[in-house]
N, C-alpha and C. Protein backbone atom coordinates (compact mmCIF):
# COMPACT_ATOMS: atom_id res chain seq x y z
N UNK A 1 71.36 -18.98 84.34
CA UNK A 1 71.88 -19.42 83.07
C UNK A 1 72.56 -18.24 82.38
N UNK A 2 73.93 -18.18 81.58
CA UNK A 2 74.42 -17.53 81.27
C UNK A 2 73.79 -17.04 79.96
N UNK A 3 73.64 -15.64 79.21
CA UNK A 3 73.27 -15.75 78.02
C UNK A 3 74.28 -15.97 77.23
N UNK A 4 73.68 -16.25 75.61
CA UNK A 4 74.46 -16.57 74.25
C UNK A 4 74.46 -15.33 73.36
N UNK A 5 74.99 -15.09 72.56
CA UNK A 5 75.26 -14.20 71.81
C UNK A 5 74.93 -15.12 70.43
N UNK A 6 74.24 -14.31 69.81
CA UNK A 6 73.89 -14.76 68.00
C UNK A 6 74.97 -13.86 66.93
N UNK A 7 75.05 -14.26 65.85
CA UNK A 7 76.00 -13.67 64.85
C UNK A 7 75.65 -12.61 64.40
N UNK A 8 76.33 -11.46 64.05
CA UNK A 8 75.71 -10.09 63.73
C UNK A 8 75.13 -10.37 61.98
N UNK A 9 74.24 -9.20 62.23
CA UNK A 9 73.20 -9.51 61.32
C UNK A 9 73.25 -8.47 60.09
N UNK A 10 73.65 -8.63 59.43
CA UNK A 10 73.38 -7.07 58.59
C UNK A 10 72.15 -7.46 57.44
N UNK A 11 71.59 -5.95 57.85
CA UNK A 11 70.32 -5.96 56.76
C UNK A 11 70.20 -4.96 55.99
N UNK A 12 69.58 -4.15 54.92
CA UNK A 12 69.16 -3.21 54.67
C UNK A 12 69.06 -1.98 55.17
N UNK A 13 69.76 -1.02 55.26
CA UNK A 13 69.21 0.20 56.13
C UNK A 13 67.64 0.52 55.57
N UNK A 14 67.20 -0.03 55.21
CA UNK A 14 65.33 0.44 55.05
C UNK A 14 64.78 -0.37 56.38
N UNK A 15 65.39 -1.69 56.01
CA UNK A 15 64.67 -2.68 57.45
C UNK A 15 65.37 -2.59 58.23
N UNK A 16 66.64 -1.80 58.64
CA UNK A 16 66.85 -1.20 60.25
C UNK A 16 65.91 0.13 60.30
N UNK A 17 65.58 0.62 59.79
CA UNK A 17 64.87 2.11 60.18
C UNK A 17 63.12 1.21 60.22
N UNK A 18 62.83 0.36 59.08
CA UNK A 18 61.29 -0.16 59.72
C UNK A 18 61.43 -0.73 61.33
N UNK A 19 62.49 -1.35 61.60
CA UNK A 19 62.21 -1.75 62.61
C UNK A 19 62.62 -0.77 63.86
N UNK A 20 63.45 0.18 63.61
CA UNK A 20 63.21 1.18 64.88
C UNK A 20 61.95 1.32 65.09
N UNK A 21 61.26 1.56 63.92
CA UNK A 21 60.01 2.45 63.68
C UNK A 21 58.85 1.80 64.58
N UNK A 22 59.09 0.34 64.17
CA UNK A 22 58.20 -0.81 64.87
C UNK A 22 58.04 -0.84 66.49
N UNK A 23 59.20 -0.03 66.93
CA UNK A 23 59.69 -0.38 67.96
C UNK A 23 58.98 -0.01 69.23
N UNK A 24 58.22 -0.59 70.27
CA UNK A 24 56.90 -0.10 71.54
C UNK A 24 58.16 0.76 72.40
N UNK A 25 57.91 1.76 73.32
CA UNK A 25 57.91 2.46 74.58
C UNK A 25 58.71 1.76 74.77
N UNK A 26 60.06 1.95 75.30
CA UNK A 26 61.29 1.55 76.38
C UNK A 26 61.47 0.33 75.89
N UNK A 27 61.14 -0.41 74.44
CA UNK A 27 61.89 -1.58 73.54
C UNK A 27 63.01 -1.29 72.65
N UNK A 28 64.04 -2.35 73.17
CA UNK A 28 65.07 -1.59 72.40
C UNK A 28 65.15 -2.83 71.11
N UNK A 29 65.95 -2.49 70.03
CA UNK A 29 66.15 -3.22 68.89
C UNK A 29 66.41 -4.66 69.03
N UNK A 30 67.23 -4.86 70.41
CA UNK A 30 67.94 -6.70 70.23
C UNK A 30 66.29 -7.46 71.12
N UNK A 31 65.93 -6.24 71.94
CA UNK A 31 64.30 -7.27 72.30
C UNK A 31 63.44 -7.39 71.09
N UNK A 32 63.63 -6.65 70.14
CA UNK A 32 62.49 -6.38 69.21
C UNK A 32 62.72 -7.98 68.47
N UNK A 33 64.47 -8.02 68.23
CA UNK A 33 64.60 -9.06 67.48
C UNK A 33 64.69 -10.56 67.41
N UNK A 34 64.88 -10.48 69.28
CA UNK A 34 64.87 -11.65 70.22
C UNK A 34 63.53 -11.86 70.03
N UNK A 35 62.69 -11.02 70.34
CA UNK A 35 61.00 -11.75 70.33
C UNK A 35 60.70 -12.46 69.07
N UNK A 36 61.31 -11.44 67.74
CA UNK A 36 60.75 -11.83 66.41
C UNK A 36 61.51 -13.51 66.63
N UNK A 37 62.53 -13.57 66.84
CA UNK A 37 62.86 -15.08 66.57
C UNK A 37 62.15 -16.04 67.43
N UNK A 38 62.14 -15.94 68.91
CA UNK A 38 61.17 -16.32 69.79
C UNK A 38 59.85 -17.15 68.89
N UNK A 39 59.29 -15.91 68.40
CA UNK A 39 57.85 -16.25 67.73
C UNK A 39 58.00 -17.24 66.35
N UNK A 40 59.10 -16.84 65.65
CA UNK A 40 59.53 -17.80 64.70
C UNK A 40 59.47 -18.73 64.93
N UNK A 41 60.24 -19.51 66.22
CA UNK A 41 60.71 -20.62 66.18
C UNK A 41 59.44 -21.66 66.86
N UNK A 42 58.75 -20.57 67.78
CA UNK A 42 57.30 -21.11 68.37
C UNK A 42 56.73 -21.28 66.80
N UNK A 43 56.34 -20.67 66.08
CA UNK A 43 55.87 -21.13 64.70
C UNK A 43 56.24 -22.11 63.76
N UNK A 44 57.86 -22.02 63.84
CA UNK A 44 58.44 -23.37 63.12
C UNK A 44 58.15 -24.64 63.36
N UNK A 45 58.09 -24.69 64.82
CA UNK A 45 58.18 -25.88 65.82
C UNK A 45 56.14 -26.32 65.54
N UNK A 46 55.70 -25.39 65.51
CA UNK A 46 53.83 -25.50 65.60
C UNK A 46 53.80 -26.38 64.15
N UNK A 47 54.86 -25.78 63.10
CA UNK A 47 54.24 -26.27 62.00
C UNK A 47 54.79 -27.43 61.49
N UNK A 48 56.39 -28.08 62.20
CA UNK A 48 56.54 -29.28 62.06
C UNK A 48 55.94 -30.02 62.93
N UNK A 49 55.51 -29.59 63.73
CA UNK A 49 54.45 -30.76 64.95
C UNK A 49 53.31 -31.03 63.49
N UNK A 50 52.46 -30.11 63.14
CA UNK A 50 50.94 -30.01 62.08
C UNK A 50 51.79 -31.14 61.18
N UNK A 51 52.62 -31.13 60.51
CA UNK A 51 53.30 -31.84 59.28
C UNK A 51 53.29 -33.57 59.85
N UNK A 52 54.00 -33.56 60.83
CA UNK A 52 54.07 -34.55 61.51
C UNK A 52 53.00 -35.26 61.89
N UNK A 53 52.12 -34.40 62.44
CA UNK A 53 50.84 -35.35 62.38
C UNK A 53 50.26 -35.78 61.44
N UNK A 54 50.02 -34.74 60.72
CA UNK A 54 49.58 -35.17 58.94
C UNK A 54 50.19 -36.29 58.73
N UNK A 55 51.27 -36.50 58.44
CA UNK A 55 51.86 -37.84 57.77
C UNK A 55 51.70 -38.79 58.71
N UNK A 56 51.68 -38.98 60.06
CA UNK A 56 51.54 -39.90 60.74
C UNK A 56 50.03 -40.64 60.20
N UNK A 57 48.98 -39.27 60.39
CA UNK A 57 47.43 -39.71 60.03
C UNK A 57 47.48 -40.34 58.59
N UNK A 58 48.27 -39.96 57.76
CA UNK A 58 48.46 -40.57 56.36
C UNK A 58 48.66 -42.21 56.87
N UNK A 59 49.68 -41.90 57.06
CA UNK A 59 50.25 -43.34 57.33
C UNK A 59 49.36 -44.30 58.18
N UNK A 60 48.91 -44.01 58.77
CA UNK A 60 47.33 -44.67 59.51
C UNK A 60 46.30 -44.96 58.57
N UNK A 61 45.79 -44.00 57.78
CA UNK A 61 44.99 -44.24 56.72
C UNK A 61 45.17 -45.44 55.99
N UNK A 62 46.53 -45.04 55.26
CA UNK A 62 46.83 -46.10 54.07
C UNK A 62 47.36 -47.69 54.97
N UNK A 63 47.50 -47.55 56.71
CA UNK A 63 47.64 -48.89 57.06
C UNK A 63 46.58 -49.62 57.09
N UNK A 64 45.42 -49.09 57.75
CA UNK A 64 44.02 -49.32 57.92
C UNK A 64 43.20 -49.10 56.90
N UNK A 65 43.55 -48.62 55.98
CA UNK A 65 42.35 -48.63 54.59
C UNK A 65 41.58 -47.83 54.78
N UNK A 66 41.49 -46.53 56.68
CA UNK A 66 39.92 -46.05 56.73
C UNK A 66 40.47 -44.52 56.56
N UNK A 67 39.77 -44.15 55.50
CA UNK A 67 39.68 -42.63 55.03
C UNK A 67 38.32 -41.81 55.62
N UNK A 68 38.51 -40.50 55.66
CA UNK A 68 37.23 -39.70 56.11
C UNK A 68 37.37 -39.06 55.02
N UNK A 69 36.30 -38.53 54.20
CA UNK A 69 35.99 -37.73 52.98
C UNK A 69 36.09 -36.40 53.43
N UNK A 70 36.43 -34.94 52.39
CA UNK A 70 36.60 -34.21 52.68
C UNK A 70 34.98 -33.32 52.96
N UNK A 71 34.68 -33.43 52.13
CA UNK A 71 32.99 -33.50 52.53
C UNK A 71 32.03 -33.57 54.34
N UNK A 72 33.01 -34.86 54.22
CA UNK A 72 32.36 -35.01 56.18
C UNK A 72 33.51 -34.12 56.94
N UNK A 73 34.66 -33.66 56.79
CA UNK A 73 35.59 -33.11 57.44
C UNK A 73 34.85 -31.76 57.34
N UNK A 74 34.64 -30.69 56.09
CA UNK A 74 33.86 -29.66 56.49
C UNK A 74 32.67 -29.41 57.03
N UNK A 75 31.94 -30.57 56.71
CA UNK A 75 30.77 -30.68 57.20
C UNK A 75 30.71 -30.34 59.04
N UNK A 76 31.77 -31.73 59.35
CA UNK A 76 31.60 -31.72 61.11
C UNK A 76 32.58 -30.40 61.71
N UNK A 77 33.21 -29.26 60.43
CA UNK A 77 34.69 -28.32 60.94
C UNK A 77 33.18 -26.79 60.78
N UNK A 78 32.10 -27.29 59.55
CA UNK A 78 30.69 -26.25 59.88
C UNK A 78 30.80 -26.30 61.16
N UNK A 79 29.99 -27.59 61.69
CA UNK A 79 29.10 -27.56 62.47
C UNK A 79 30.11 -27.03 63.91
N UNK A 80 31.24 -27.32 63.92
CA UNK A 80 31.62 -26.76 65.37
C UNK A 80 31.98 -25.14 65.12
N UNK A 81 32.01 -24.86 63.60
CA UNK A 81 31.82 -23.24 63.38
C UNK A 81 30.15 -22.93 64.03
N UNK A 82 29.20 -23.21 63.95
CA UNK A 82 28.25 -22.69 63.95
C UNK A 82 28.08 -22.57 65.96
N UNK A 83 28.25 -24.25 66.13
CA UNK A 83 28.21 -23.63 67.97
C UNK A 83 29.12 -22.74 68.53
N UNK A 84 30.35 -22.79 68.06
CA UNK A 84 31.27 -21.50 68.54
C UNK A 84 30.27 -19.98 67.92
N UNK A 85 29.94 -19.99 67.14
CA UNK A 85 29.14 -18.55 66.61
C UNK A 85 27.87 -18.57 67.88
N UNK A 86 27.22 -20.06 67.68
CA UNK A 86 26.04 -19.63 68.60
C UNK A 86 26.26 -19.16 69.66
N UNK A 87 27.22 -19.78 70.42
CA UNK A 87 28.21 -19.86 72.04
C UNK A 87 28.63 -18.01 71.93
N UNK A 88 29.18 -17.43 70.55
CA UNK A 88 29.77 -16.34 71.56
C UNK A 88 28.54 -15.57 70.76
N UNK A 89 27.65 -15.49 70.29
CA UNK A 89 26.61 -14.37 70.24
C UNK A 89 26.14 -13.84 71.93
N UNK A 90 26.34 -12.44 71.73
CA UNK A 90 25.73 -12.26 73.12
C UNK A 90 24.39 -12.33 73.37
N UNK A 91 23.81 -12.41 74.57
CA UNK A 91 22.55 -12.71 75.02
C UNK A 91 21.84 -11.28 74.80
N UNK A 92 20.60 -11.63 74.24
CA UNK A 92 19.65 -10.66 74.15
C UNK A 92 18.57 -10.77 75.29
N UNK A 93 18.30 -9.32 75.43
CA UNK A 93 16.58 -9.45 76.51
C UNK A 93 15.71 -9.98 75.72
N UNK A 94 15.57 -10.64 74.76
CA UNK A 94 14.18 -11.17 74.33
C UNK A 94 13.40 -12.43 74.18
């Protein structure tokens, strides 16, 4: 696949020198900035999927009339906090 070229970017010379600064061992600036968008867009995309479901579950609610209280939502979001805590405590000799 051929690559694309994005539009030049001008920023701040403070946030070109943070991001040299940022910059790991043998990374050069356009990977630094390719990843940052990379991760953006994996994030954008995570958080219109979350939105999307939300309103879908809305819209289920108010078709069906059946609500869960917020009360039982922390309650049962405890309790799978507490087996994940129990699960990664490490094992003792005793």
């Amino acid at each position: 696949m051929k690559t694309a070229t994005l539009p030049a970017l001008r920023v701040d010379p403070k946030l070109r020198d943070a991001a040299e600064r940022a910059l790991r061992p043998d990374e050069t600036l356009s990977r630094l900035m390719e990843s940052a968008l990379e991760s953006y867009i994996a994030q954008r995309e995570a958080e219109d999927d979350f939105l999307a479901r939300g309103l879908h579950s809305a819209q289920e609610a108010r078709k069906t009339n059946e609500y869960v209280s917020a009360a039982d939502v922390v309650a049962k979001l405890e309790k799978k906090l507490a087996a994940a805590k129990k699960k990664a405590k490490p094992a003792t000799g005793r």
